[in-house]
N, C-alpha and C. Protein backbone atom coordinates (compact mmCIF):
# COMPACT_ATOMS: atom_id res chain seq x y z
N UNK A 1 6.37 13.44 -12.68
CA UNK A 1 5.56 12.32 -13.17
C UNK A 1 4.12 12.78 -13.38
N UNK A 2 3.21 11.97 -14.20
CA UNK A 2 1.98 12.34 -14.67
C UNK A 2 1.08 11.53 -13.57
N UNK A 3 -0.19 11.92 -13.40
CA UNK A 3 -0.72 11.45 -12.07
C UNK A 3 -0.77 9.97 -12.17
N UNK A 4 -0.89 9.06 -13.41
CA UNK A 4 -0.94 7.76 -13.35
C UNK A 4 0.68 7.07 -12.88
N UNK A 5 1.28 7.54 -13.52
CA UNK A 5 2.81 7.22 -12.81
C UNK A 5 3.24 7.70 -11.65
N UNK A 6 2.45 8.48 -11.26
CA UNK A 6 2.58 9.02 -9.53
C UNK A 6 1.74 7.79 -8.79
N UNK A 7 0.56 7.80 -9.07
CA UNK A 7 -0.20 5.98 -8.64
C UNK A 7 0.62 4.89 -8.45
N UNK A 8 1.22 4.80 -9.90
CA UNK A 8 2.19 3.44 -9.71
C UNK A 8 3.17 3.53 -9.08
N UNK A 9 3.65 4.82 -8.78
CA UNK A 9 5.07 5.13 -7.94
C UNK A 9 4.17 4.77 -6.32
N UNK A 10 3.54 5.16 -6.06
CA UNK A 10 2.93 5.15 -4.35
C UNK A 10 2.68 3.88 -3.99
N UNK A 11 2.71 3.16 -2.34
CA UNK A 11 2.62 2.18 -2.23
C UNK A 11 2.10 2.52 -0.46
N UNK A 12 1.60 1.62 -0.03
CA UNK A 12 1.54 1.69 1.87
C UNK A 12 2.61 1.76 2.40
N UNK A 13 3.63 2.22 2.96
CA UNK A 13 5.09 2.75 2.97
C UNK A 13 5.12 1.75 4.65
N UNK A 14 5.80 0.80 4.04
CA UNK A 14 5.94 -0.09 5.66
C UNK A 14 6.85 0.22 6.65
N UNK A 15 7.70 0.71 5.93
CA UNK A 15 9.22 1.54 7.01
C UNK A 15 9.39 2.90 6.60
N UNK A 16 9.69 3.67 7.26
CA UNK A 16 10.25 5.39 6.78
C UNK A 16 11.42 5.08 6.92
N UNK A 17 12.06 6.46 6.25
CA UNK A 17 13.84 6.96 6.52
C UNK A 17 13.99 7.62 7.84
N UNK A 18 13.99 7.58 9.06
CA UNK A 18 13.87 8.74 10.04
C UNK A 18 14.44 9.92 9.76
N UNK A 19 15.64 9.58 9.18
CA UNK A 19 16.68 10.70 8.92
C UNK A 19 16.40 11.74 7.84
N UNK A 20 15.25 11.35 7.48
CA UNK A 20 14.81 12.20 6.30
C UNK A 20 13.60 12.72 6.66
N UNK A 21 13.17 13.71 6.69
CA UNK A 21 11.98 14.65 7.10
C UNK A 21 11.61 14.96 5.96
N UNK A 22 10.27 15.58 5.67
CA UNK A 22 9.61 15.75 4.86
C UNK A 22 9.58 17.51 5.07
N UNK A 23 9.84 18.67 4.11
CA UNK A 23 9.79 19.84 4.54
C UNK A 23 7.98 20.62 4.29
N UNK A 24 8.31 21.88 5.63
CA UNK A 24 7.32 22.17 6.30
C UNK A 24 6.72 22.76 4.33
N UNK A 25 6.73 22.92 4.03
CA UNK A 25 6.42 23.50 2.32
C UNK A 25 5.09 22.31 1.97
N UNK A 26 5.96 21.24 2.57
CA UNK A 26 5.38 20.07 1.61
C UNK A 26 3.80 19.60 2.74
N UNK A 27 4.18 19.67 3.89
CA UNK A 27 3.44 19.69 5.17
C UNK A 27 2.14 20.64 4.99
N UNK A 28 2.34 21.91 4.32
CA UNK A 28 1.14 22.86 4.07
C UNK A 28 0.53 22.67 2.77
N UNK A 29 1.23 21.83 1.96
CA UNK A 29 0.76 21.55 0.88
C UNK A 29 -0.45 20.52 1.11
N UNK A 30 -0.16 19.42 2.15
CA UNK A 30 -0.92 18.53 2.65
C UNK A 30 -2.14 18.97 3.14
N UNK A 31 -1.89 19.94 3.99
CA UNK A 31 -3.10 20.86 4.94
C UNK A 31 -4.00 21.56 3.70
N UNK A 32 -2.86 22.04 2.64
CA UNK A 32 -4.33 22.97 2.19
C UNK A 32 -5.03 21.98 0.84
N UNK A 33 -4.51 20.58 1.00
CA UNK A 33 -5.58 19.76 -0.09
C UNK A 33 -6.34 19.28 1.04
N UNK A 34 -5.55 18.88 2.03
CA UNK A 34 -7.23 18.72 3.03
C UNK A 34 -8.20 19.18 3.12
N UNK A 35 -7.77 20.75 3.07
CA UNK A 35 -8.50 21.89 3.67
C UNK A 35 -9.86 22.03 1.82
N UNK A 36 -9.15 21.94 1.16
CA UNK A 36 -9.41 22.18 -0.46
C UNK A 36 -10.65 20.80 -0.81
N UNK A 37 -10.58 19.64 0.31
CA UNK A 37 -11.31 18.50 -0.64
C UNK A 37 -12.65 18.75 -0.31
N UNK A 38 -13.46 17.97 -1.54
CA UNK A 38 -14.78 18.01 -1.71
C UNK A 38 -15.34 17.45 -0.12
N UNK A 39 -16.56 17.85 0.24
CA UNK A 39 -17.04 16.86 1.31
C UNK A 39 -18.65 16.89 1.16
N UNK A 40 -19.54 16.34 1.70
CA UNK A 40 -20.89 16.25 1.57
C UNK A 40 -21.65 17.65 1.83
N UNK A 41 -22.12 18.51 1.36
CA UNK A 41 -23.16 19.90 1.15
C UNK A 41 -21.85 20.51 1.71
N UNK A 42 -20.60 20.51 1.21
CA UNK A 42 -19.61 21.41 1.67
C UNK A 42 -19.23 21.43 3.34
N UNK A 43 -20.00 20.93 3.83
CA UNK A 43 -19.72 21.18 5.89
C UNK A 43 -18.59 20.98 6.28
N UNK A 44 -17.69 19.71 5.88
CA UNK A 44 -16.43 19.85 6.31
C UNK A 44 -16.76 19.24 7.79
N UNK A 45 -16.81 17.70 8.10
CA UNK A 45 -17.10 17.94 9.52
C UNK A 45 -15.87 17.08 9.75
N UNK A 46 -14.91 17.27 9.19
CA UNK A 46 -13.38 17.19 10.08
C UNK A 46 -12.25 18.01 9.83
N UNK A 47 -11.46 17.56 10.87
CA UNK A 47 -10.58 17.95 11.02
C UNK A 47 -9.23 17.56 11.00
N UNK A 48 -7.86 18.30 10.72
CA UNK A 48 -6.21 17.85 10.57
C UNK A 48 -5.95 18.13 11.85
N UNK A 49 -5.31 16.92 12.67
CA UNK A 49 -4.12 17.25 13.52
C UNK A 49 -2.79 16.48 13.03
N UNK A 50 -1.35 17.47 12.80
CA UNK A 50 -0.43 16.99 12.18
C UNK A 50 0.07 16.49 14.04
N UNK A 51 0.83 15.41 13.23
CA UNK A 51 2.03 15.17 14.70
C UNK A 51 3.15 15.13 14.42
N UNK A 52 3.91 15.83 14.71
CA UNK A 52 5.44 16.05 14.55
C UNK A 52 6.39 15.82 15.21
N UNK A 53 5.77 15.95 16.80
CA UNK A 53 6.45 15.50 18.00
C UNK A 53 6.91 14.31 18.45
N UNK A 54 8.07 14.26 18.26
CA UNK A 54 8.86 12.63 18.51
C UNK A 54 8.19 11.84 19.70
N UNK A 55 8.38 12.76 20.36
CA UNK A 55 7.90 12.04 22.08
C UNK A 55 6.48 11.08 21.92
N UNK A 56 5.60 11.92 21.27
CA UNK A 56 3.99 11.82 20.90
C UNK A 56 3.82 10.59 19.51
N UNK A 57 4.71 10.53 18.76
CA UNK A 57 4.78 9.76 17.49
C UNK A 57 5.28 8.35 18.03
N UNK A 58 5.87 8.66 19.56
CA UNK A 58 6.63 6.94 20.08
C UNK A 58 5.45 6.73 20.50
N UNK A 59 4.77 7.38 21.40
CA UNK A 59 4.18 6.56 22.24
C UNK A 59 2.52 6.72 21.56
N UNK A 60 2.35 6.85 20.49
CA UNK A 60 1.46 6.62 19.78
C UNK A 60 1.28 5.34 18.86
N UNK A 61 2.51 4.30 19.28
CA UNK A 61 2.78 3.28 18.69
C UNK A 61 2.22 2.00 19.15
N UNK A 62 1.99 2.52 20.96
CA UNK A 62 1.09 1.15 22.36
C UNK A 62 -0.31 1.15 21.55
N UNK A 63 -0.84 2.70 20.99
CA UNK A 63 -1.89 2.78 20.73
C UNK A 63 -2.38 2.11 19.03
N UNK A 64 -1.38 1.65 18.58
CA UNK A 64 -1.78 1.13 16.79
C UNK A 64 -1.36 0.08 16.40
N UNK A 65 -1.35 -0.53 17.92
CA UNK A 65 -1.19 -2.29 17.35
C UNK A 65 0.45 -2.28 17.12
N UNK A 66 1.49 -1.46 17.21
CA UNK A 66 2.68 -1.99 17.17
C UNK A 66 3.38 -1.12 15.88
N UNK A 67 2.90 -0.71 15.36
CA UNK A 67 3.15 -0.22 13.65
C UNK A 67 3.82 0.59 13.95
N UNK A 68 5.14 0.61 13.36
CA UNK A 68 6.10 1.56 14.05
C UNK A 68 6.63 2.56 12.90
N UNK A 69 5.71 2.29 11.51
CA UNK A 69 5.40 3.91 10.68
C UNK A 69 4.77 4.61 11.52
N UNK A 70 4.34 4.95 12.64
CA UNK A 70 3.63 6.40 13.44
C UNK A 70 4.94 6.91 13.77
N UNK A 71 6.26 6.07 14.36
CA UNK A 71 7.06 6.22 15.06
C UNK A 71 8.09 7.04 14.04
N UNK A 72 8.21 6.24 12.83
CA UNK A 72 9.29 6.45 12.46
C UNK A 72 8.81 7.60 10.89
N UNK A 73 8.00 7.63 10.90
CA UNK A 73 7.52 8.71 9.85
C UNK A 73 7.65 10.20 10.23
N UNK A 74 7.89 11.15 9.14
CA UNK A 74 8.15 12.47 9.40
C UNK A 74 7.14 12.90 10.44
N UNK A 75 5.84 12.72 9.81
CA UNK A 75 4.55 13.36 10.41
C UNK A 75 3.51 12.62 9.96
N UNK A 76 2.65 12.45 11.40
CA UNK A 76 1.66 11.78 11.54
C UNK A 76 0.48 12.54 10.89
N UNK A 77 -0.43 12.31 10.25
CA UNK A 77 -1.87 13.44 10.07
C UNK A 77 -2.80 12.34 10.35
N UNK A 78 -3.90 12.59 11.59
CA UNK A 78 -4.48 12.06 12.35
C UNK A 78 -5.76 13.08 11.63
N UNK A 79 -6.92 12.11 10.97
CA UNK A 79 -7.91 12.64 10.78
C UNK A 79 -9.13 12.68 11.28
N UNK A 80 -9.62 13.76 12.17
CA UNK A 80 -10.55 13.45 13.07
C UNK A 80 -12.10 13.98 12.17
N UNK A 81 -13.05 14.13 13.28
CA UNK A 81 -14.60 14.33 12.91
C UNK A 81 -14.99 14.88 14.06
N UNK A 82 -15.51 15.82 13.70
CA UNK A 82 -16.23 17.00 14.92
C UNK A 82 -17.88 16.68 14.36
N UNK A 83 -18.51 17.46 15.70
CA UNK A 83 -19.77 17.16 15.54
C UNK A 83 -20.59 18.13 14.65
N UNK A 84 -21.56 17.09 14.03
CA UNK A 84 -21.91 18.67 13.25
C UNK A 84 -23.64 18.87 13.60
N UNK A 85 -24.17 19.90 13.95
CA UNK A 85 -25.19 19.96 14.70
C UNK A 85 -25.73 21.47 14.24
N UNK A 86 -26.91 22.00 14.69
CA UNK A 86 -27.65 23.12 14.32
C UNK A 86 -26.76 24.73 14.38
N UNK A 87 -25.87 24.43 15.24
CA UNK A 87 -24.84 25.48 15.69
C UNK A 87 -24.01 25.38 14.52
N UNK A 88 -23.56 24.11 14.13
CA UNK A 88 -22.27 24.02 13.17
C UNK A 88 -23.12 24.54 11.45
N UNK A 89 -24.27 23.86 11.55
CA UNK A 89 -24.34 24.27 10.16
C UNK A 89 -25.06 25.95 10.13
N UNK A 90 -25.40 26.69 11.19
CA UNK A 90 -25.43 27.65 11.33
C UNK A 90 -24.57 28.84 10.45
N UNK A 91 -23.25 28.21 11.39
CA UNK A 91 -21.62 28.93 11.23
C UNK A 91 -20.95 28.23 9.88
N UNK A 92 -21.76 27.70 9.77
CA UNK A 92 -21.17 27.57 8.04
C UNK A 92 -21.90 28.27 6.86
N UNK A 93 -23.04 28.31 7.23
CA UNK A 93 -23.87 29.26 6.55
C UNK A 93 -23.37 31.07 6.53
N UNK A 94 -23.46 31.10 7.94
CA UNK A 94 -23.10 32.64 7.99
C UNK A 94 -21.25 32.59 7.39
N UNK A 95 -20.32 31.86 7.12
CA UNK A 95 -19.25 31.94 6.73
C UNK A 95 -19.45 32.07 4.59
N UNK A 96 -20.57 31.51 4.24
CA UNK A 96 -20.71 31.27 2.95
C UNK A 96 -21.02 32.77 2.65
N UNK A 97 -22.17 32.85 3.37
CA UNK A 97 -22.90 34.67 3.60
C UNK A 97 -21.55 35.74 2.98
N UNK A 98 -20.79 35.23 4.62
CA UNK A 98 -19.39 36.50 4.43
C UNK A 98 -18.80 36.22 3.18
N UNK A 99 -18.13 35.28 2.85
CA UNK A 99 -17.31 34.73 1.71
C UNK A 99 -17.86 35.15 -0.11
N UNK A 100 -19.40 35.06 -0.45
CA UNK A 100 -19.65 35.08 -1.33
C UNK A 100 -20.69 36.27 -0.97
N UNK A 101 -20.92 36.71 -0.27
CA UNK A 101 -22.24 38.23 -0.05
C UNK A 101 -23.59 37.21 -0.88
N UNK A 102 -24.10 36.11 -0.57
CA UNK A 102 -25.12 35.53 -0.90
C UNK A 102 -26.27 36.13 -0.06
N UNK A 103 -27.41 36.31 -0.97
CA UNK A 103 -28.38 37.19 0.04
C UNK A 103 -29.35 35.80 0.67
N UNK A 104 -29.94 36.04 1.60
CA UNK A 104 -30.54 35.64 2.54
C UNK A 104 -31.77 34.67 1.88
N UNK A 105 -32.22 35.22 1.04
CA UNK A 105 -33.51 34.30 0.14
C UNK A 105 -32.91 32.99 -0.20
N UNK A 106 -31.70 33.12 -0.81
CA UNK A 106 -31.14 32.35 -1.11
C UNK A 106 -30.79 31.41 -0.32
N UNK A 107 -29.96 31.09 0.31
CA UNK A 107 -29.34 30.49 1.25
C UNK A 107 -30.13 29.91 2.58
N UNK A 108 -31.63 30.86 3.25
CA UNK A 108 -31.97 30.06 3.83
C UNK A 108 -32.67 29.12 4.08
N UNK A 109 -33.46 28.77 2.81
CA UNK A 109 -34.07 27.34 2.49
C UNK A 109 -32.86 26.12 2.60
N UNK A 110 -31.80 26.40 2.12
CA UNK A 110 -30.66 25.65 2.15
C UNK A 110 -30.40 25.04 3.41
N UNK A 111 -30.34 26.31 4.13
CA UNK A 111 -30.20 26.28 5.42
C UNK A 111 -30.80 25.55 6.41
N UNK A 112 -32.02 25.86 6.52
CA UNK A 112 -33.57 25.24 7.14
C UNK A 112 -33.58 23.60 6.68
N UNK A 113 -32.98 23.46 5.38
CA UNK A 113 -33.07 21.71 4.80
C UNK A 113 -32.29 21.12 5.30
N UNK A 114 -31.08 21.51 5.67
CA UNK A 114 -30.06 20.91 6.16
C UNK A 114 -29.96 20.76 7.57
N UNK A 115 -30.12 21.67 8.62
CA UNK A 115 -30.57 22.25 9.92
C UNK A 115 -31.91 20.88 9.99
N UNK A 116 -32.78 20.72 9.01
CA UNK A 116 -34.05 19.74 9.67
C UNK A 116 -33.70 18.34 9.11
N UNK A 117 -32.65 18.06 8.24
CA UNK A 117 -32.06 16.81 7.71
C UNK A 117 -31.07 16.47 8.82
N UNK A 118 -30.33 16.77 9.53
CA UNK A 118 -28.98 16.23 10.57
C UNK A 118 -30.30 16.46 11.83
N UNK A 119 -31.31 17.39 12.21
CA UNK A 119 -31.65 17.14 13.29
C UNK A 119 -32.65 15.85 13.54
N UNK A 120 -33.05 15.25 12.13
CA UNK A 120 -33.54 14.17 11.88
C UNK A 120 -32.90 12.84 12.41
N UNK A 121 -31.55 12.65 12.37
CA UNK A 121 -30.80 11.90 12.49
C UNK A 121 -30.36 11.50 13.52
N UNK A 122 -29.50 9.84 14.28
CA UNK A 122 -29.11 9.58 15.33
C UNK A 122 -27.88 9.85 15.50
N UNK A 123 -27.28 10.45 16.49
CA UNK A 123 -26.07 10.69 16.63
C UNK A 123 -25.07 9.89 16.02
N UNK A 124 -25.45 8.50 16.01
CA UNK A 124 -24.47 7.87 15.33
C UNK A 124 -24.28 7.70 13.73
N UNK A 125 -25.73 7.85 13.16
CA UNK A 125 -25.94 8.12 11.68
C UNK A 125 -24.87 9.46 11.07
N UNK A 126 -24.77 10.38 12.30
CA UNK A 126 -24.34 11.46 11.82
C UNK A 126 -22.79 11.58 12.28
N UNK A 127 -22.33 10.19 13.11
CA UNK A 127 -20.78 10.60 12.93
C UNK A 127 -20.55 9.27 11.87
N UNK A 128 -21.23 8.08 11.59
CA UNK A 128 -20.80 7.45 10.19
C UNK A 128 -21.07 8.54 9.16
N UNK A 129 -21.71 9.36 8.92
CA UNK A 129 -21.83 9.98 7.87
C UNK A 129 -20.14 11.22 7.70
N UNK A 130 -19.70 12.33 9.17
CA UNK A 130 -18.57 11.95 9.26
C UNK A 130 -17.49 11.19 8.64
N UNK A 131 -17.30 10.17 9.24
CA UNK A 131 -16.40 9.41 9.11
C UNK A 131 -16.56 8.92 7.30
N UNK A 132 -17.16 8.80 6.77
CA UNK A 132 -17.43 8.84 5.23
C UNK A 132 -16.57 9.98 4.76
N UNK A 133 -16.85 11.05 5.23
CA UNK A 133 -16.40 12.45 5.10
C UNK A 133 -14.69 12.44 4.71
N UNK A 134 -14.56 11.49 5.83
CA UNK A 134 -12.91 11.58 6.39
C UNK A 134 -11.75 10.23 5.12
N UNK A 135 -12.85 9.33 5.34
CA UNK A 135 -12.74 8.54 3.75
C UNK A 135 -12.54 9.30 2.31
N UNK A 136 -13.24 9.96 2.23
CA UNK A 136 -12.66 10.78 0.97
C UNK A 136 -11.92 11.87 1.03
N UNK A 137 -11.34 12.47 1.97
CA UNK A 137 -10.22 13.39 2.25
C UNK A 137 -9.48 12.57 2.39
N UNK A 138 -9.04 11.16 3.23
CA UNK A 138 -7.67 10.23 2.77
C UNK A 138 -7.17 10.33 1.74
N UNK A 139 -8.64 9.70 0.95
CA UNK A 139 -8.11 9.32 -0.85
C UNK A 139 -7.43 10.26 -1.60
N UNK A 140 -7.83 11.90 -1.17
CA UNK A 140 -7.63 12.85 -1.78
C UNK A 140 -6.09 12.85 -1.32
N UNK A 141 -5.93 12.70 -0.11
CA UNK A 141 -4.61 13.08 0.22
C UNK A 141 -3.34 12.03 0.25
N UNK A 142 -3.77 10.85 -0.33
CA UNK A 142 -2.97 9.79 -0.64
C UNK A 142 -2.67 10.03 -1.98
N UNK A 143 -3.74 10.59 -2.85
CA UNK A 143 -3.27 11.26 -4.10
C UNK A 143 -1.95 12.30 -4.41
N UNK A 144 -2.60 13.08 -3.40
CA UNK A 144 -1.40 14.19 -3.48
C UNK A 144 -0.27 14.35 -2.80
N UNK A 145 -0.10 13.18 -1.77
CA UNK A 145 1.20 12.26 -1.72
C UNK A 145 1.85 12.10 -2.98
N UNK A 146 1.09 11.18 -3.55
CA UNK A 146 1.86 10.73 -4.70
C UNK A 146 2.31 11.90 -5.94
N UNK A 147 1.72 12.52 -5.97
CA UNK A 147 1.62 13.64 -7.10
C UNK A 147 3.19 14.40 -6.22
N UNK A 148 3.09 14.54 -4.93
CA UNK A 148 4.12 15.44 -4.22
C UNK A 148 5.87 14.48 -4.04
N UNK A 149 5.55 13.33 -4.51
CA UNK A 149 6.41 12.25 -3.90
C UNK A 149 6.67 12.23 -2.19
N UNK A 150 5.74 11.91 -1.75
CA UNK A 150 5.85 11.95 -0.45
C UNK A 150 5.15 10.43 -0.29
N UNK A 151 5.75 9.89 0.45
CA UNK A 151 5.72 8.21 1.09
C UNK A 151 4.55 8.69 2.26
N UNK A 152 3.72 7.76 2.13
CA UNK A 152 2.29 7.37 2.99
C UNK A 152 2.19 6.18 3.05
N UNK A 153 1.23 5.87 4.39
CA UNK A 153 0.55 4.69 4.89
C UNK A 153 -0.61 4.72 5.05
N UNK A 154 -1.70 4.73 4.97
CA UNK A 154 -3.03 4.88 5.17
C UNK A 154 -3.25 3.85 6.42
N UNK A 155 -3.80 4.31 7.87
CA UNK A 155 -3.64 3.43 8.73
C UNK A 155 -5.16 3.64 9.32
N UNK A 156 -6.06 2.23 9.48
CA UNK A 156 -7.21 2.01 9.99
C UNK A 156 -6.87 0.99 11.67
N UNK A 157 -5.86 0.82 11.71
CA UNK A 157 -5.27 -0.06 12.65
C UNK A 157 -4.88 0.78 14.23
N UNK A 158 -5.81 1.53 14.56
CA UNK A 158 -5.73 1.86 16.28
C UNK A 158 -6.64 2.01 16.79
N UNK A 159 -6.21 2.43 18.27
CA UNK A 159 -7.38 2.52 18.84
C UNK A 159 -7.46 3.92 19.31
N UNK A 160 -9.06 4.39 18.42
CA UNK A 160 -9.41 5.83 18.59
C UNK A 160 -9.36 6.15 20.02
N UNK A 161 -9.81 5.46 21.38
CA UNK A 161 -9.88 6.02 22.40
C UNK A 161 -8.61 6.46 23.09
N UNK A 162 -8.04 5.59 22.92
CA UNK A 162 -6.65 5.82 23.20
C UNK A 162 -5.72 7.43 22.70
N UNK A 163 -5.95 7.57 21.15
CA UNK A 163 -5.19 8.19 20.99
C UNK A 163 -5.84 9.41 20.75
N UNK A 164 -7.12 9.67 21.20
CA UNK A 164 -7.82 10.62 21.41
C UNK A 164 -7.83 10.91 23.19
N UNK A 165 -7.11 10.47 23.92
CA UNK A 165 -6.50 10.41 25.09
C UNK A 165 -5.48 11.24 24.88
N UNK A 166 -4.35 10.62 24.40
CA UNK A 166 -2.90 10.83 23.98
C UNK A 166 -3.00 12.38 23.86
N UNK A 167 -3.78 12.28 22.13
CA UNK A 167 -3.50 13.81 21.72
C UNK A 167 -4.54 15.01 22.32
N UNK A 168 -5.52 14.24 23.24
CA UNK A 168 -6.49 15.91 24.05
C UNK A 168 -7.33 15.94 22.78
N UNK A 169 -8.01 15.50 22.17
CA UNK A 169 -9.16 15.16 21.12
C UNK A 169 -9.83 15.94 21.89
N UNK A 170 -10.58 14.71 22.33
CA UNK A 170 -12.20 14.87 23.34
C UNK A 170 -12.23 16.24 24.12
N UNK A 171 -11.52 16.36 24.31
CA UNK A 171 -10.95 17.89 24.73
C UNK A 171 -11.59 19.54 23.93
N UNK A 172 -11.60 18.82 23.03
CA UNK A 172 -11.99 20.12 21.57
C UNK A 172 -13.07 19.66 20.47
N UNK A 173 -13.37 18.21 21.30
CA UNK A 173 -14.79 17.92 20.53
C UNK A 173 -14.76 17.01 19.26
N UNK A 174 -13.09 16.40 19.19
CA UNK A 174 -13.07 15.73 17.83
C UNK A 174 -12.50 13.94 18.40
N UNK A 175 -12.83 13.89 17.53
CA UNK A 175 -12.93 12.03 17.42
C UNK A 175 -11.42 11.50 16.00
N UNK A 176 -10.72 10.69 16.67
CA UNK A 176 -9.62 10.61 15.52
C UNK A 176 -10.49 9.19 14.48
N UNK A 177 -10.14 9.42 13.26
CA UNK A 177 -11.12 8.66 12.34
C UNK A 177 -9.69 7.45 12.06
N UNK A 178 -8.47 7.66 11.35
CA UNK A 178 -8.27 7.32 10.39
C UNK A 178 -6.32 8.19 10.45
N UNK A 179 -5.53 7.57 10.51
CA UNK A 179 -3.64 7.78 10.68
C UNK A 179 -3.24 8.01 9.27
N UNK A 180 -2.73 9.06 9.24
CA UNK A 180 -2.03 8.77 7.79
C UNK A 180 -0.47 9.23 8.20
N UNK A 181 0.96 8.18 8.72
CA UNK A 181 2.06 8.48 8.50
C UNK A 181 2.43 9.11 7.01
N UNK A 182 2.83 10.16 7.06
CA UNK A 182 3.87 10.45 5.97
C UNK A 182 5.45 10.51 5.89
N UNK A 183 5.76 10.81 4.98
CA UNK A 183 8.01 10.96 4.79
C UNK A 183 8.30 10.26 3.73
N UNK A 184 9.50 9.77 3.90
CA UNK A 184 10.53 8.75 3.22
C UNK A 184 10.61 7.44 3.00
N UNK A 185 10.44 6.98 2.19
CA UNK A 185 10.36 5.43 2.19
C UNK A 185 11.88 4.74 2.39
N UNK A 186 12.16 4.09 3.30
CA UNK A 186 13.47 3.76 3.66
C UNK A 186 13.78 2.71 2.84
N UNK A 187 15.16 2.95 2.16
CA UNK A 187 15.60 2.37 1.06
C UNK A 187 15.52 0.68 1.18
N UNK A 188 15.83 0.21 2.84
CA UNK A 188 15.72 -1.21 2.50
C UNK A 188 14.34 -1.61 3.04
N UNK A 189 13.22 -0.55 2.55
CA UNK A 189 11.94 -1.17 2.71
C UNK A 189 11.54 -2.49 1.78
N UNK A 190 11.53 -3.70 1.48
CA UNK A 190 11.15 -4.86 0.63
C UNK A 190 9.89 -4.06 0.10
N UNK A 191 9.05 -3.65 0.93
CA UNK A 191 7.64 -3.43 -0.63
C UNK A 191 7.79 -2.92 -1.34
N UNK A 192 8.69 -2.01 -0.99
CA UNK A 192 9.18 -0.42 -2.23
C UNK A 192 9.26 -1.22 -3.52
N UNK A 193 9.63 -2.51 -3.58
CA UNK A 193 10.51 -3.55 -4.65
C UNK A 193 9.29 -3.81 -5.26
N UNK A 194 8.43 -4.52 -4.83
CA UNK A 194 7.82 -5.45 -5.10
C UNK A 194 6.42 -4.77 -6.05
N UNK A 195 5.93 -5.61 -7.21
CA UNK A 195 5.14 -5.05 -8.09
C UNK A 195 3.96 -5.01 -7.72
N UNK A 196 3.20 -3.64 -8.09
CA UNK A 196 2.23 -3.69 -7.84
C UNK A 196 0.93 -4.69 -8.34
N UNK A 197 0.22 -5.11 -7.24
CA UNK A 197 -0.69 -6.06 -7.54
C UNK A 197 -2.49 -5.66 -7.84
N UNK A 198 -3.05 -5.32 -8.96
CA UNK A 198 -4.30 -4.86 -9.45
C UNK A 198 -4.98 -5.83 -10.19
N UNK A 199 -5.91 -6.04 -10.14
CA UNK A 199 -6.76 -7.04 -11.26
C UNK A 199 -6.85 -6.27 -12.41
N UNK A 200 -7.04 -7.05 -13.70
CA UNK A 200 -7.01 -5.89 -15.08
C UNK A 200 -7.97 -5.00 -14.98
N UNK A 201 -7.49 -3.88 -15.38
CA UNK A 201 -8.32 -3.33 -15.98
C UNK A 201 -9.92 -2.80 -16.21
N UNK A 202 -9.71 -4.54 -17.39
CA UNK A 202 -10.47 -4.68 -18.17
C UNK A 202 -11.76 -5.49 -17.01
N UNK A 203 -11.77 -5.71 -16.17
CA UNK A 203 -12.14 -6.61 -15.40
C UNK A 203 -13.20 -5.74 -14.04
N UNK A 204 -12.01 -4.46 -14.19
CA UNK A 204 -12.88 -3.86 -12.78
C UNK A 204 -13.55 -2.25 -13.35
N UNK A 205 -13.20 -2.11 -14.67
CA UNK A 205 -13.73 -0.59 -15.02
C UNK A 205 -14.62 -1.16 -16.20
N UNK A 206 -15.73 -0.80 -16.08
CA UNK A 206 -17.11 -1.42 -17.48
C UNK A 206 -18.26 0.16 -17.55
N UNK A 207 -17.56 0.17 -19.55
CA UNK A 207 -18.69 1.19 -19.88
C UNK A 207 -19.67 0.76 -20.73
N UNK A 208 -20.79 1.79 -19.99
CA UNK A 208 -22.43 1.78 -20.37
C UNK A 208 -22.54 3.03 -21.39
């Protein structure tokens, strides 16, 4: 399908197939558009944890209000946000250095602007800014769901403390933003049926 008929094919996937897994091919395909999406001056201040583990996918269910796509979906991708601070944009600098041999004139005004722009900021300015981050890596990857035929849910419905408990987050410094079940859309899902609902068009896109 062409990416607009991949759109209209995708939907919030209310039930999975259990019996149908999604293969590990399609799983790295996921990781490396994560890994691949745009983010603000490039920093990247999150992170993928996939969940695959049955045990971990049940009882990640007390934690999301009941929604039992965590449960019954191939794999969970739990999108977190690490902190990003004078150290982090440091090590992103010296990674650009290695990657492209950019000389030093260059790069450390960049550096110094960015380093005195986040140290400007309140901790919390700088994990909403984060979590923005993590908003447009969804979109990206609800896209390429659809482009992959792979069934998604986009889930804002838990509770971060909890399942940053569960999975040992806080542990490694990351904060879960944002659930995305993936897999199979189970055949007697009712939404699968039902037409998609958009205002025209003509109504929500206006050129200048």
């Amino acid at each position: 399908m062409n990416s607009i008929e991949s759109l209209k094919w995708r939907y919030a996937t209310k039930k999975f197939d259990q019996a149908k897994n999604i293969e590990k091919k399609q799983l790295d395909v996921l990781a490396q558009a994560f890994n691949l999406t745009a983010t603000s001056y490039g920093l990247q201040p999150c992170r993928l944890v996939v969940v695959i583990d049955q045990d971990i996918k049940d009882k990640m269910v007390a934690h999301s209000y009941g929604q039992l796509q965590v449960k019954d979906a191939s794999a969970v991708l739990v999108l977190c946000t690490t902190a990003v601070n004078e150290s982090y944009i440091k090590d992103y600098f010296s990674l650009v250095k290695k990657q492209r041999n950019t000389p030093d004139e260059i790069l450390k005004p960049f550096e110094d602007f960015l380093t005195d722009t986040f140290s400007k900021k309140e901790l919390d300015e700088v994990e909403a800014w984060a979590r923005n981050q993590a908003y447009l890596i969804l979109g990206n990857l609800l896209t390429v769901c659809a482009q992959e035929q792979i069934d998604s849910c986009p889930m804002e419905g838990f509770v971060p403390e909890k399942i940053d408990e569960l999975l040992g987050l806080s542990e490694v410094g990351l904060k879960s933003t944002l659930l995305l079940p993936v897999g199979h859309r189970a055949t007697d899902d009712m939404m699968s049926q039902l037409k998609k609902v958009r205002r025209p068009q003509q109504e929500m896109v206006s050129y200048i």
